[in-house]
C-alpha atoms as a PDB file:
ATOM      1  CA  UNK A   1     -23.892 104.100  96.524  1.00  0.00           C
ATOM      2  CA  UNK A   2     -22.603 100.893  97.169  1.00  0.00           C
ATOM      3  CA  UNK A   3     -23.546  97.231  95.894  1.00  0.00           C
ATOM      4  CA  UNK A   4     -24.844  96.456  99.216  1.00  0.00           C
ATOM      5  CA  UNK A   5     -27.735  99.409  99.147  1.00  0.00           C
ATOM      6  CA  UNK A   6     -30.328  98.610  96.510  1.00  0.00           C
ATOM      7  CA  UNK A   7     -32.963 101.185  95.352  1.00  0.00           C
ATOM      8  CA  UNK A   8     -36.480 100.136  93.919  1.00  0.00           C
ATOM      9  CA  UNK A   9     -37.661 103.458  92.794  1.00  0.00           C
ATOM     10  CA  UNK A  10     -39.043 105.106  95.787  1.00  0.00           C
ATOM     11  CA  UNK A  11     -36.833 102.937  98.654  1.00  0.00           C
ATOM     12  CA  UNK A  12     -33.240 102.192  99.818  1.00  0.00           C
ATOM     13  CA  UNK A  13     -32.626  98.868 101.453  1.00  0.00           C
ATOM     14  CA  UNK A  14     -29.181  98.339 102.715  1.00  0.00           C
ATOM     15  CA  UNK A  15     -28.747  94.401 103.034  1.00  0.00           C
ATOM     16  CA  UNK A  16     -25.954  95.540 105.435  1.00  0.00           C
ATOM     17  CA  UNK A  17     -28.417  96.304 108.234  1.00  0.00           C
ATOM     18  CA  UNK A  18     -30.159  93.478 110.107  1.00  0.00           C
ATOM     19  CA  UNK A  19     -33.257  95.832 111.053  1.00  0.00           C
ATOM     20  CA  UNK A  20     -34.027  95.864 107.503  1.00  0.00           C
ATOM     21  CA  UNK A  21     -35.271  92.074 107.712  1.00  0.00           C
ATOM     22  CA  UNK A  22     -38.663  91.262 108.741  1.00  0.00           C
ATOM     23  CA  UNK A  23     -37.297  87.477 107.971  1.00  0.00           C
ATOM     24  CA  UNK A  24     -34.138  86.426 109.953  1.00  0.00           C
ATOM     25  CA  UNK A  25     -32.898  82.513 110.572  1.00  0.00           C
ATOM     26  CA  UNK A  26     -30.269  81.995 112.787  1.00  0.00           C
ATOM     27  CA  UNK A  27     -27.612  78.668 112.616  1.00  0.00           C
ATOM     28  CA  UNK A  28     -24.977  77.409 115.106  1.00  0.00           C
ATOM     29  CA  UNK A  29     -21.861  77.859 113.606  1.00  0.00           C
ATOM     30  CA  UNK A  30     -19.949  74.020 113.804  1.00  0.00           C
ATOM     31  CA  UNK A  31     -16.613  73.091 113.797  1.00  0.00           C
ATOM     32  CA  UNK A  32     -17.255  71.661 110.353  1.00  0.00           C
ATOM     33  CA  UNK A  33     -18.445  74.754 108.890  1.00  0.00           C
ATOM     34  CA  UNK A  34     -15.015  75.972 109.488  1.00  0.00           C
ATOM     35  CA  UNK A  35     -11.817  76.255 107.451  1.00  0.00           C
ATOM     36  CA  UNK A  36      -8.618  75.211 108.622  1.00  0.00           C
ATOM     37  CA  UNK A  37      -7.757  78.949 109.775  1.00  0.00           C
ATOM     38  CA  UNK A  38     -10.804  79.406 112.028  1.00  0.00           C
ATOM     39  CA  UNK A  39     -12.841  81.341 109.828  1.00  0.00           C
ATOM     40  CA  UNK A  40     -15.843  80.290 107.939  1.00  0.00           C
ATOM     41  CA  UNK A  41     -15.838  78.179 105.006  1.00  0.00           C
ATOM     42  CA  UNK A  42     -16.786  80.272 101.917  1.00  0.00           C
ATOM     43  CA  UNK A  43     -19.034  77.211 100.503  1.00  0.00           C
ATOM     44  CA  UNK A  44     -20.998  77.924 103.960  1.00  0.00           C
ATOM     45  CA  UNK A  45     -22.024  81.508 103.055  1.00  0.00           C
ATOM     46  CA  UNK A  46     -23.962  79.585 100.192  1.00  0.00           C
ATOM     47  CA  UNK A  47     -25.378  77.327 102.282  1.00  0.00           C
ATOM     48  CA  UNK A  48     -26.685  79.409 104.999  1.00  0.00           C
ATOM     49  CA  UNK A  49     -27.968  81.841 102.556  1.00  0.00           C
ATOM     50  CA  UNK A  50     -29.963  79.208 100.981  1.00  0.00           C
ATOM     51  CA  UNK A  51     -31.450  77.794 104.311  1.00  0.00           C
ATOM     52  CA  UNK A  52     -32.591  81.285 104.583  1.00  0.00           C
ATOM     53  CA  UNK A  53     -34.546  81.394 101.365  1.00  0.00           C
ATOM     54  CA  UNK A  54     -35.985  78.360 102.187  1.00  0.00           C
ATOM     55  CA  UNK A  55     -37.216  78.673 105.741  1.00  0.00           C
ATOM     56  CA  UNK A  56     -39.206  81.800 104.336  1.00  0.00           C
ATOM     57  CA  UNK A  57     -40.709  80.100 101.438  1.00  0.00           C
ATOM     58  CA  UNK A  58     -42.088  77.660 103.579  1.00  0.00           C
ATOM     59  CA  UNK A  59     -43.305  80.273 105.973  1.00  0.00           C
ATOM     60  CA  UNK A  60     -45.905  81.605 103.124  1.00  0.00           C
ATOM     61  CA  UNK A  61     -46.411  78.150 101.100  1.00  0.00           C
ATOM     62  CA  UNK A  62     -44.180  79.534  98.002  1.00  0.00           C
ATOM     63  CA  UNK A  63     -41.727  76.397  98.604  1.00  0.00           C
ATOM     64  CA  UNK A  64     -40.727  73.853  95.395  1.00  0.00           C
ATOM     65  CA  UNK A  65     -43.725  71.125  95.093  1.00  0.00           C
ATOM     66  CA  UNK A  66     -46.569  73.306  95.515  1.00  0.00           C
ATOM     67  CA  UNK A  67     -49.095  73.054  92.959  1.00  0.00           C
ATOM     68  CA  UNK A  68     -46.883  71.845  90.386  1.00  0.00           C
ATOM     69  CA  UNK A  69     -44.565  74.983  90.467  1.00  0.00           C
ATOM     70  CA  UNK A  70     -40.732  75.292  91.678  1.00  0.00           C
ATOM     71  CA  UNK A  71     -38.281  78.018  91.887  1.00  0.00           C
ATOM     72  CA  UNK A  72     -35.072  77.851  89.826  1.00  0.00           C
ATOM     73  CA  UNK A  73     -31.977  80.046  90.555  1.00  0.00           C
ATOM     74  CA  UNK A  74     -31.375  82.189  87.351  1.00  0.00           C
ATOM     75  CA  UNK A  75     -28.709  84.191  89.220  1.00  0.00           C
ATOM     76  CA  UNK A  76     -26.361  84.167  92.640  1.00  0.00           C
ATOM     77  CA  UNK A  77     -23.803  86.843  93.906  1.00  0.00           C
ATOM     78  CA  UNK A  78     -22.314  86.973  97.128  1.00  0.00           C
ATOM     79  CA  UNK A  79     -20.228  90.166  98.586  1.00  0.00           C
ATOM     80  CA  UNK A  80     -18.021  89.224 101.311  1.00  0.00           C
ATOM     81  CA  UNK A  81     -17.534  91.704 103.535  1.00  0.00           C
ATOM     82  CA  UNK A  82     -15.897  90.087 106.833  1.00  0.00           C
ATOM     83  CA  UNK A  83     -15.178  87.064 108.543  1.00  0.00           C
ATOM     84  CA  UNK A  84     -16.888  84.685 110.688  1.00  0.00           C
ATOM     85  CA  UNK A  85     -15.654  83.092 113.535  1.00  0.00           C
ATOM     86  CA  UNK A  86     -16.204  80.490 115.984  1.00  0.00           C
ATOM     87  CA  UNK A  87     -18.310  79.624 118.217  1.00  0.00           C
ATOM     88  CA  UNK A  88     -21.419  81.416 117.985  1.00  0.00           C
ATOM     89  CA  UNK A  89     -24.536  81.861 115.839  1.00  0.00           C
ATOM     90  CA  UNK A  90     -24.746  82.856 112.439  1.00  0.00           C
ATOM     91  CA  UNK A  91     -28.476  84.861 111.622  1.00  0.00           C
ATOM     92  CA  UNK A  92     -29.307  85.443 108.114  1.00  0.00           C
ATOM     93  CA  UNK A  93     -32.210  88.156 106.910  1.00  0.00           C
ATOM     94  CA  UNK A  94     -33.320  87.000 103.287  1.00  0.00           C
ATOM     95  CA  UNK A  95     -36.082  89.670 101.536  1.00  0.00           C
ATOM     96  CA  UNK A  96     -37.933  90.655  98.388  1.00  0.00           C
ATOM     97  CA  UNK A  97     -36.515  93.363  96.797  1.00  0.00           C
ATOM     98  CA  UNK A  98     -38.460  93.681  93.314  1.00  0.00           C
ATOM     99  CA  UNK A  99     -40.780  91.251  91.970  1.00  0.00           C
ATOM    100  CA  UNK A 100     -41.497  90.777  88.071  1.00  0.00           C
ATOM    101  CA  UNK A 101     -44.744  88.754  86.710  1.00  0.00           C
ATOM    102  CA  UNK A 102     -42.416  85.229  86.742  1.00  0.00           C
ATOM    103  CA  UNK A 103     -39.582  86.140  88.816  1.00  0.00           C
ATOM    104  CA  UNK A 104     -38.230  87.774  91.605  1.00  0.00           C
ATOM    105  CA  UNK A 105     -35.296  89.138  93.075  1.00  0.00           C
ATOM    106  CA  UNK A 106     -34.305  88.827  96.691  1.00  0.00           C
ATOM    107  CA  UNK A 107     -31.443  90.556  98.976  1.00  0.00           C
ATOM    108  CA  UNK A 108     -29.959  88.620 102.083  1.00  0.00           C
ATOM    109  CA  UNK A 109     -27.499  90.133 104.883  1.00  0.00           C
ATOM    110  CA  UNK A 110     -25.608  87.382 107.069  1.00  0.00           C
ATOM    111  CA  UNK A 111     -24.382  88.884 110.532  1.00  0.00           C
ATOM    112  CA  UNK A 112     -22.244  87.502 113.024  1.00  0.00           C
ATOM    113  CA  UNK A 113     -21.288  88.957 116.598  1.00  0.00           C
ATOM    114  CA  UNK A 114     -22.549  92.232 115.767  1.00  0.00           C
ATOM    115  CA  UNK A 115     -21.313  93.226 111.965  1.00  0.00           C
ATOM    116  CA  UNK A 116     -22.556  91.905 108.929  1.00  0.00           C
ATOM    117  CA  UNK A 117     -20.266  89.941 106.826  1.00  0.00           C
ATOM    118  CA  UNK A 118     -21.115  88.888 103.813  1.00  0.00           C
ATOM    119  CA  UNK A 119     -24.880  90.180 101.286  1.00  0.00           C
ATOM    120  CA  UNK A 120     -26.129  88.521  98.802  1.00  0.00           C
ATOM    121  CA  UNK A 121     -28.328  88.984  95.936  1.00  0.00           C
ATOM    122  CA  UNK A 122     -30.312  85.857  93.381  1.00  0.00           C
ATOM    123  CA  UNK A 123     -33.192  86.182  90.942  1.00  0.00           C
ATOM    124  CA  UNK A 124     -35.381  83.191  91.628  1.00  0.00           C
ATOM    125  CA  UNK A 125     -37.947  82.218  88.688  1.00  0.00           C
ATOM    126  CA  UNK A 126     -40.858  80.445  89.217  1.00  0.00           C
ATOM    127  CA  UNK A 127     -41.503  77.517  86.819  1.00  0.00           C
ATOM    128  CA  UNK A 128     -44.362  75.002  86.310  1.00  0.00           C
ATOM    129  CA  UNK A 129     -42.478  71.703  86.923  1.00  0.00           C
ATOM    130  CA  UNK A 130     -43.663  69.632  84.491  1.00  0.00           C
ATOM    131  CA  UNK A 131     -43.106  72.082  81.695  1.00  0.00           C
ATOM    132  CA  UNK A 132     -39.563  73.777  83.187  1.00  0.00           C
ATOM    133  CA  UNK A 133     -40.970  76.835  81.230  1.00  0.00           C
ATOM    134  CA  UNK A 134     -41.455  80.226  83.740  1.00  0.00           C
ATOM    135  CA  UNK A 135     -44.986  80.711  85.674  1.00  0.00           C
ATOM    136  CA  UNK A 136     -46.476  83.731  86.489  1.00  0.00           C
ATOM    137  CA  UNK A 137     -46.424  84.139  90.280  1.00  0.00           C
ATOM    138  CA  UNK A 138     -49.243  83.309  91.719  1.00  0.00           C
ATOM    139  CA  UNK A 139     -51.061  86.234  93.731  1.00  0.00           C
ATOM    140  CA  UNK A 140     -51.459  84.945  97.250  1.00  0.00           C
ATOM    141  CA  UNK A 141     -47.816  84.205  97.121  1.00  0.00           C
ATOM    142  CA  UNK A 142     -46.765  87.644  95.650  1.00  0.00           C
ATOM    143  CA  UNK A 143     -48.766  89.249  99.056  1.00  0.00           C
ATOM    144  CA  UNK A 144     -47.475  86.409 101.701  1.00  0.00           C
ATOM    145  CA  UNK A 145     -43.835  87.584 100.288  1.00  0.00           C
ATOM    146  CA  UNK A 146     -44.502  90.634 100.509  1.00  0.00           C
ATOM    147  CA  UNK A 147     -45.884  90.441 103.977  1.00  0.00           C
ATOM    148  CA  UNK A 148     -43.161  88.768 105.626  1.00  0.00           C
ATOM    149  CA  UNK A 149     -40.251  88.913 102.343  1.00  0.00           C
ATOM    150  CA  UNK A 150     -39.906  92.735 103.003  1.00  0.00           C
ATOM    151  CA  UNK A 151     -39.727  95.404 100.813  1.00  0.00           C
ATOM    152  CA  UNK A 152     -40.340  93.961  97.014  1.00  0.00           C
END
C-alpha cells in the first residue's frame, strides 16, 4: 500500500484517481504560478489545494464565520508526485476521508493533463471562535460533507 491509498475500515480511496472525487475545482494555471524552469511553483500546490477545501466548504455552509465556529489546520502533508506545466488547467478533488466528533480529516488529488501530480492529506478541527477551544461538528454539516465531501 502506498501513502496515496487510504483505508477507513471497510474502503480504499486512492487520492491518485480523479473519479474518486465527487468535489473537483479546476484553476488556470498563470505565468505567475510558475517557477523559473516552467514547472509549477511548489508554494502553488498549497494554494490550490486550499482553494479546493474552501470552494467545498462553502458548497455545504461548513465555511469559517458560520455560527461562531471556524476550522483550524492541525495538520498538512503534501506528496509530490509529478510536475505541472504550462498552459493549461489545474483541477483539484478535495474529500472526507474519516470524520471524528471535532475534527476531520480530508484527502485531495491535483491532476494536470491527464496524471495526477501531487495528494495531499490535513486534519481540519472545528473550533468555536470566540473560545479557540475544539467544537463538536455540527450534524447537518457532518451529512452535507458527507454528501458531496466523499467517502468520510
Amino acid at each position: 500500500m502506498t501513502k496515496n491509498i487510504k483505508k477507513d475500515k471497510d474502503r480504499v480511496v486512492d487520492l491518485t484517481l480523479p473519479e474518486n472525487f465527487l468535489h473537483m475545482r479546476q484553476d488556470i494555471l498563470r505565468f505567475a504560478d510558475m517557477d523559473r524552469n516552467g514547472h509549477l511553483n511548489n508554494v502553488k500546490f498549497f494554494e490550490f489545494c486550499q482553494e479546493s477545501r474552501v470552494a467545498l466548504f462553502r458548497a455545504v455552509g461548513a465555511h469559517d464565520g458560520e455560527s461562531g465556529r471556524a476550522w483550524m489546520i492541525a495538520a498538512l502533508s503534501i506528496t509530490f508526485l509529478g510536475q505541472v506545466q504550462a498552459p493549461g488547467i489545474v483541477e483539484t478533488g478535495t474529500l472526507v476521508l474519516k470524520f471524528g466528533n471535532t475534527s476531520l480529516q480530508l484527502g485531495q488529488g491535483m491532476f494536470n493533463n491527464g496524471h495526477c501530480a501531487a495528494t495531499a492529506e490535513m486534519t481540519m478541527v472545528r473550533v468555536d471562535q470566540e473560545t479557540g477551544k475544539p467544537f463538536p461538528i455540527e450534524p447537518v454539516l457532518r451529512d452535507r460533507l458527507k454528501m458531496l465531501g466523499g467517502h468520510g
